[in-house]
N, C-alpha and C. Protein backbone atom coordinates (compact mmCIF):
# COMPACT_ATOMS: atom_id res chain seq x y z
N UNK A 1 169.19 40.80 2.09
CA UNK A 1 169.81 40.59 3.38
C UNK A 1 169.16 41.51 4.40
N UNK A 2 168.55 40.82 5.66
CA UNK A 2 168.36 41.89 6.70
C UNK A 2 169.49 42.29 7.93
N UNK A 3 169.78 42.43 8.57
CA UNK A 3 170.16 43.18 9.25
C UNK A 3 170.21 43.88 10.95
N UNK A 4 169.75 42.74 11.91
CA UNK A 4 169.26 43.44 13.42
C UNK A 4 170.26 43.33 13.98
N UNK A 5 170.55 44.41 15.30
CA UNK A 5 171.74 44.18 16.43
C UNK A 5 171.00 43.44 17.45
N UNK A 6 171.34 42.45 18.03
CA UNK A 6 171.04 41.70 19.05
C UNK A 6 170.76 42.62 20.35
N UNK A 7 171.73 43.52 20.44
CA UNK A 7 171.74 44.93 21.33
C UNK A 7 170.12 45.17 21.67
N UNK A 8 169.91 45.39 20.37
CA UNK A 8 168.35 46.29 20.03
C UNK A 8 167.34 45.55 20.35
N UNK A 9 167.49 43.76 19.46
CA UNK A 9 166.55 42.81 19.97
C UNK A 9 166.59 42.87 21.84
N UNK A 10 167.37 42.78 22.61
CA UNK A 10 167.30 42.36 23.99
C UNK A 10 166.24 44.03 24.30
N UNK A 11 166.99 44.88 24.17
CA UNK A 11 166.27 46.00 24.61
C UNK A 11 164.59 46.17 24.31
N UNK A 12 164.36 45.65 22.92
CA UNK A 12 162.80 45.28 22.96
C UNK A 12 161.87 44.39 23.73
N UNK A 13 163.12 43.25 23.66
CA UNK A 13 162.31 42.07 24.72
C UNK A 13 162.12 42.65 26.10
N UNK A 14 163.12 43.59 26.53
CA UNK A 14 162.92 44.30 28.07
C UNK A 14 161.95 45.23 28.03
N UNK A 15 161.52 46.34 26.83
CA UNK A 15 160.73 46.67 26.55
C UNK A 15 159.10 46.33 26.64
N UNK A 16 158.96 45.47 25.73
CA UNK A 16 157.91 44.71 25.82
C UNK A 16 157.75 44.01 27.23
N UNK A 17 158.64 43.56 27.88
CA UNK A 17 158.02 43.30 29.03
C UNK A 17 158.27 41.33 28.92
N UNK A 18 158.22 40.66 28.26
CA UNK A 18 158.04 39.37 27.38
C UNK A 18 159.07 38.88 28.02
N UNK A 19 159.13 36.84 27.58
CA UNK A 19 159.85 36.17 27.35
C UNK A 19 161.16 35.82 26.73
N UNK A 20 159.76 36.34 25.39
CA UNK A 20 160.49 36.03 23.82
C UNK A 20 160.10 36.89 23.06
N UNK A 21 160.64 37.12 21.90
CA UNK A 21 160.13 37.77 20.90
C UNK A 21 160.52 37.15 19.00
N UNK A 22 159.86 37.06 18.70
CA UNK A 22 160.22 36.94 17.12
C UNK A 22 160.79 37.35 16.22
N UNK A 23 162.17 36.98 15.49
CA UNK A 23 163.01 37.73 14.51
C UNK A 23 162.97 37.62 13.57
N UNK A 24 162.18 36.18 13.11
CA UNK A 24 162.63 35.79 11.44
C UNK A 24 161.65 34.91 11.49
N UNK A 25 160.44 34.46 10.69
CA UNK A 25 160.08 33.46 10.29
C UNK A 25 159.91 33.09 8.57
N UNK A 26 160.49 32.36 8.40
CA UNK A 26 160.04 32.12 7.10
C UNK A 26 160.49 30.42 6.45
N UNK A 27 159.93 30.20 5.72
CA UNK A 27 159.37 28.38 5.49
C UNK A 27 159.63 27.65 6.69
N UNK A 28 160.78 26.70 6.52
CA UNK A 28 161.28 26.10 7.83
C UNK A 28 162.06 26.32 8.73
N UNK A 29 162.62 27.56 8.78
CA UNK A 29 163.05 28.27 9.44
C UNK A 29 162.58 29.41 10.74
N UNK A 30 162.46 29.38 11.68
CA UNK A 30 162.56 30.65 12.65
C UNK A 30 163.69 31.10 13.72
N UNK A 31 163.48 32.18 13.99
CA UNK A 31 164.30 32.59 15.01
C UNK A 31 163.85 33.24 16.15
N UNK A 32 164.11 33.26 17.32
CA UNK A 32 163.51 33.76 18.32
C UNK A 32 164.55 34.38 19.15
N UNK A 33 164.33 35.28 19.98
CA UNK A 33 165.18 35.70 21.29
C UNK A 33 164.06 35.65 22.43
N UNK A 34 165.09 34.68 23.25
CA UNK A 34 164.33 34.03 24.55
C UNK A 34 164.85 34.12 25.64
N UNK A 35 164.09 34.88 27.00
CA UNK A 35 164.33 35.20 27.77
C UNK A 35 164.25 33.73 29.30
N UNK A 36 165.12 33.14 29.73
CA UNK A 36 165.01 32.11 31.15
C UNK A 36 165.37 32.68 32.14
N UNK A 37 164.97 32.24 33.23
CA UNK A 37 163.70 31.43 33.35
C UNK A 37 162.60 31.89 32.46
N UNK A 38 161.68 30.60 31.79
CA UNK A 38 160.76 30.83 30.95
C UNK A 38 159.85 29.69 31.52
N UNK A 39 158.71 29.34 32.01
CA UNK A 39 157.71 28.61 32.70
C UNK A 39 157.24 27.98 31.08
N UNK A 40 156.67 29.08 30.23
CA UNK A 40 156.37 27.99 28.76
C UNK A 40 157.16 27.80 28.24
N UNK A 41 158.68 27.13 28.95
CA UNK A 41 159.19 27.00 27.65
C UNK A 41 159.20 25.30 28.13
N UNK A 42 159.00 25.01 28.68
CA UNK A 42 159.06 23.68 29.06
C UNK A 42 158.55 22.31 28.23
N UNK A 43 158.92 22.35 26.85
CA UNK A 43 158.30 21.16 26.45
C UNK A 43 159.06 21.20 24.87
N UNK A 44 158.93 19.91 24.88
CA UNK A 44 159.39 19.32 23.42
C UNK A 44 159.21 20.17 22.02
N UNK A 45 159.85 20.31 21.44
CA UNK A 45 159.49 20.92 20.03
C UNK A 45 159.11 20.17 18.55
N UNK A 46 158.76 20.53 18.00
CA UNK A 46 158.61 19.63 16.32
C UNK A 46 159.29 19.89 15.47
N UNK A 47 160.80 20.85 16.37
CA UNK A 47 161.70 20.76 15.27
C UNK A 47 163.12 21.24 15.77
N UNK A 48 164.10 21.10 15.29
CA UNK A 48 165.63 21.15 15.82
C UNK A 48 165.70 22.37 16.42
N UNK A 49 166.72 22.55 17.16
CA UNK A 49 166.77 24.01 17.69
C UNK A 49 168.18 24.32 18.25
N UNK A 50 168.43 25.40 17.59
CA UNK A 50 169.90 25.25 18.28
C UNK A 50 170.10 27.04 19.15
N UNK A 51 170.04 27.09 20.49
CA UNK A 51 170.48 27.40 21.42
C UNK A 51 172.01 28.28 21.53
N UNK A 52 172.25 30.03 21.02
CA UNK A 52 172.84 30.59 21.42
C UNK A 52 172.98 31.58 22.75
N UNK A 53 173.89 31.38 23.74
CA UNK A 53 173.82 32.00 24.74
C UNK A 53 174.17 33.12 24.26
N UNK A 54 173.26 34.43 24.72
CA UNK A 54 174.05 35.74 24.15
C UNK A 54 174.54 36.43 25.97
N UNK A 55 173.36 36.08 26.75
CA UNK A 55 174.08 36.37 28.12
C UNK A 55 173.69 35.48 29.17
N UNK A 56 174.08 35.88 30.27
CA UNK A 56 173.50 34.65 31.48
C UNK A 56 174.21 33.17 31.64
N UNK A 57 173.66 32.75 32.72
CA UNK A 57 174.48 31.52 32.97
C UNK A 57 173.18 30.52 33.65
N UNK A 58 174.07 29.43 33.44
CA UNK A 58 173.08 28.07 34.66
C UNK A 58 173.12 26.88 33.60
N UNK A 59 172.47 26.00 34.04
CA UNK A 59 172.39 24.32 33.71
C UNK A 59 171.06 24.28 32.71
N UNK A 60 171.40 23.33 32.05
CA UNK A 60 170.68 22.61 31.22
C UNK A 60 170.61 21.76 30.75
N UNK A 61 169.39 21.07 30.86
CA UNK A 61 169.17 19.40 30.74
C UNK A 61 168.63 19.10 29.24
N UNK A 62 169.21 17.84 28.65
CA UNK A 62 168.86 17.79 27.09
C UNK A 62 168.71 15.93 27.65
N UNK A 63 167.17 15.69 27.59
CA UNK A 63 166.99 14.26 27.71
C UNK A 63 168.01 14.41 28.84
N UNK A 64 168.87 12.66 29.37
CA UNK A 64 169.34 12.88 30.41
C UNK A 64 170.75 13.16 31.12
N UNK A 65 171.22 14.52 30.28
CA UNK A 65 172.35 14.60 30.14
C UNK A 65 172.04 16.38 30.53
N UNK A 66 173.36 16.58 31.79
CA UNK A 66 173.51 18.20 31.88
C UNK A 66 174.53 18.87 31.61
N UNK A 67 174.13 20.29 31.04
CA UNK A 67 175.62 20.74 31.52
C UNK A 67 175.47 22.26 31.69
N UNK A 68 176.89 22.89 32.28
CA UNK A 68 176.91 23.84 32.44
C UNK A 68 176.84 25.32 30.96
N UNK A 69 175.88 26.15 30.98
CA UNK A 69 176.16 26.86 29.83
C UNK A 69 176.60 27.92 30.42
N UNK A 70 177.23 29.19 29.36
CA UNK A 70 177.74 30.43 30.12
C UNK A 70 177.75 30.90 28.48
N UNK A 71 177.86 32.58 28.39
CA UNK A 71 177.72 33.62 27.51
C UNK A 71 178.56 32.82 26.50
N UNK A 72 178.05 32.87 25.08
CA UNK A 72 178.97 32.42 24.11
C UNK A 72 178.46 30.85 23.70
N UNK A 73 178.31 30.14 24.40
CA UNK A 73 177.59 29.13 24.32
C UNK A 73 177.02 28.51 23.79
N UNK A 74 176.79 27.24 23.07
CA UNK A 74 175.62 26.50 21.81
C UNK A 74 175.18 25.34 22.34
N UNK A 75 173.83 25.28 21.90
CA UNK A 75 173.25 23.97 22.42
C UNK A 75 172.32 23.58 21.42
N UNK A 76 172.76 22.59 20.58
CA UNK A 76 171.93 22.16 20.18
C UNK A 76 170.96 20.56 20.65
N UNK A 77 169.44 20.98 20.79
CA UNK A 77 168.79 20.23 20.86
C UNK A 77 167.58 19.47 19.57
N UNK A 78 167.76 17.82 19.69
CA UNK A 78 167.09 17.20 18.20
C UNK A 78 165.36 17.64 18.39
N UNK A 79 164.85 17.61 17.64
CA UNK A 79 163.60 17.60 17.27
C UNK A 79 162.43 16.46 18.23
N UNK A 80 162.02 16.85 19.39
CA UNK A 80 161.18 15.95 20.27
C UNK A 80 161.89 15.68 21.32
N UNK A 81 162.55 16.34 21.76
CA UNK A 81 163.90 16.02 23.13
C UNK A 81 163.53 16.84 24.32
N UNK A 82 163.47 16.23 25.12
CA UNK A 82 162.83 16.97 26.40
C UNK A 82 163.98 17.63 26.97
N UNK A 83 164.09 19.10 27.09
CA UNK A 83 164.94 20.29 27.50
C UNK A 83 164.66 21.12 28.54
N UNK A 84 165.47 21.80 29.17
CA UNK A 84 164.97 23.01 29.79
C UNK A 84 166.18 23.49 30.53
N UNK A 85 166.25 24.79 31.02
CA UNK A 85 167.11 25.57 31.42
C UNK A 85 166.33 25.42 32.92
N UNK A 86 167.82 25.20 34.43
CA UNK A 86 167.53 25.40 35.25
C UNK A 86 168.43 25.72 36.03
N UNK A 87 168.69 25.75 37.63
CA UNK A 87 169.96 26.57 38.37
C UNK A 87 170.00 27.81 37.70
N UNK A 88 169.50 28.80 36.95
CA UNK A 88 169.93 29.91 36.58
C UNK A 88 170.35 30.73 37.69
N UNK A 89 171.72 31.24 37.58
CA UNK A 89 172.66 32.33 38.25
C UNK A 89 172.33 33.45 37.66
N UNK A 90 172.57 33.81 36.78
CA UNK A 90 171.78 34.69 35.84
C UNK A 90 171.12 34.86 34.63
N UNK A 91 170.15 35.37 35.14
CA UNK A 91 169.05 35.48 33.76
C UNK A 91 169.93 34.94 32.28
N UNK A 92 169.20 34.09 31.74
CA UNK A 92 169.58 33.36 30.31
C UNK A 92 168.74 34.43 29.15
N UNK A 93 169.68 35.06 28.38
CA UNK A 93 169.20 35.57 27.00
C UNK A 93 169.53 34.51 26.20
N UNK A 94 169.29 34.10 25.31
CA UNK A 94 169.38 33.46 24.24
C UNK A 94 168.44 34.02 22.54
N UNK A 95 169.76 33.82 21.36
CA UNK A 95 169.03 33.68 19.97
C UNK A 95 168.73 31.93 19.82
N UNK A 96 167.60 31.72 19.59
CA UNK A 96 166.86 30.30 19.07
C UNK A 96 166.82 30.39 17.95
N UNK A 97 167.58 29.15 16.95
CA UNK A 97 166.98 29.05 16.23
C UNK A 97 166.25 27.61 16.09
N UNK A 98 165.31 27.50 15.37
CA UNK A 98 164.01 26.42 14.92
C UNK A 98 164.33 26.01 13.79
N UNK A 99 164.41 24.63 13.35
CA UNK A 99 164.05 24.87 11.95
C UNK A 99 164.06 22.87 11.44
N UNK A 100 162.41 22.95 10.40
CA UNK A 100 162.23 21.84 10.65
C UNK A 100 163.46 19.99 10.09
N UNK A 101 163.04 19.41 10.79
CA UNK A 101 164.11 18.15 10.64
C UNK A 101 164.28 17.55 9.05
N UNK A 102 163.28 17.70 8.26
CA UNK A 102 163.01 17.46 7.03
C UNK A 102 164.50 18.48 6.35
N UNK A 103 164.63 19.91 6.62
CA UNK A 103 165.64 20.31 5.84
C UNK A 103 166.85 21.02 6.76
N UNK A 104 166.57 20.06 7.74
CA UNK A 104 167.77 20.59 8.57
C UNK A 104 169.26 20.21 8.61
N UNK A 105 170.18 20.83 8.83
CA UNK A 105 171.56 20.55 8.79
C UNK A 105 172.33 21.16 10.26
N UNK A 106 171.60 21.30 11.29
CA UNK A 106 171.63 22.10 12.57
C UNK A 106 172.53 21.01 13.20
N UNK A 107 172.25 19.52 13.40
CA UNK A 107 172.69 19.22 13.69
C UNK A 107 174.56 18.22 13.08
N UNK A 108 174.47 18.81 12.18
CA UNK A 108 176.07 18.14 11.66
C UNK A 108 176.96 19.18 11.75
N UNK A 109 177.93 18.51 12.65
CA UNK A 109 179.20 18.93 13.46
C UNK A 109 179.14 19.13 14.66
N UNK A 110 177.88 19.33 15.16
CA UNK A 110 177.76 19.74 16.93
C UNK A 110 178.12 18.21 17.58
């Protein structure tokens, strides 16, 4: 079992200066903490992703449907779905996770 405070992850990403940063990769699985507005984040993925707000607020479009997110928040988006975070009020932190459609279960119950 590992072990990070989200606390610590944000403070690195401010650190570093970055977007995003990397928490976990391994087989079909990753995780990321992602900083919006993000200019690359703009495009489809090759694999599910599900979207925790840890702070920040504003809209987001999944294909052609919006809605409002705020701290606490989940979004999951399918595998090839055109997304993006916009209207941000305040800066969007988010934990991402990735993980491919072949062994995913991300999306049952959302």
């Amino acid at each position: 079992m590992n072990h990070v405070s989200t606390t610590e992850l944000v403070d690195q990403l401010e650190q570093e200066n970055t977007n995003y940063l990397e928490v976990l990769s391994k087989d079909a699985l990753s995780v990321e903490l992602a900083r919006y507005p993000n200019p690359e984040a703009k495009t489809a993925h090759k694999t599910d992703e599900l979207y925790f707000i840890i702070s920040g607020s504003g809209m987001v479009h999944v294909e052609d449907e919006r809605y409002a997110v705020d701290e606490g928040d989940v979004v999951y988006v399918e595998q090839g779905t055109e997304h993006d975070f916009f209207d941000i009020e305040d800066e969007i932190t988010a934990l991402v996770v990735f993980a491919s459609a072949e062994d995913s279960v991300l999306g049952q119950g959302l």
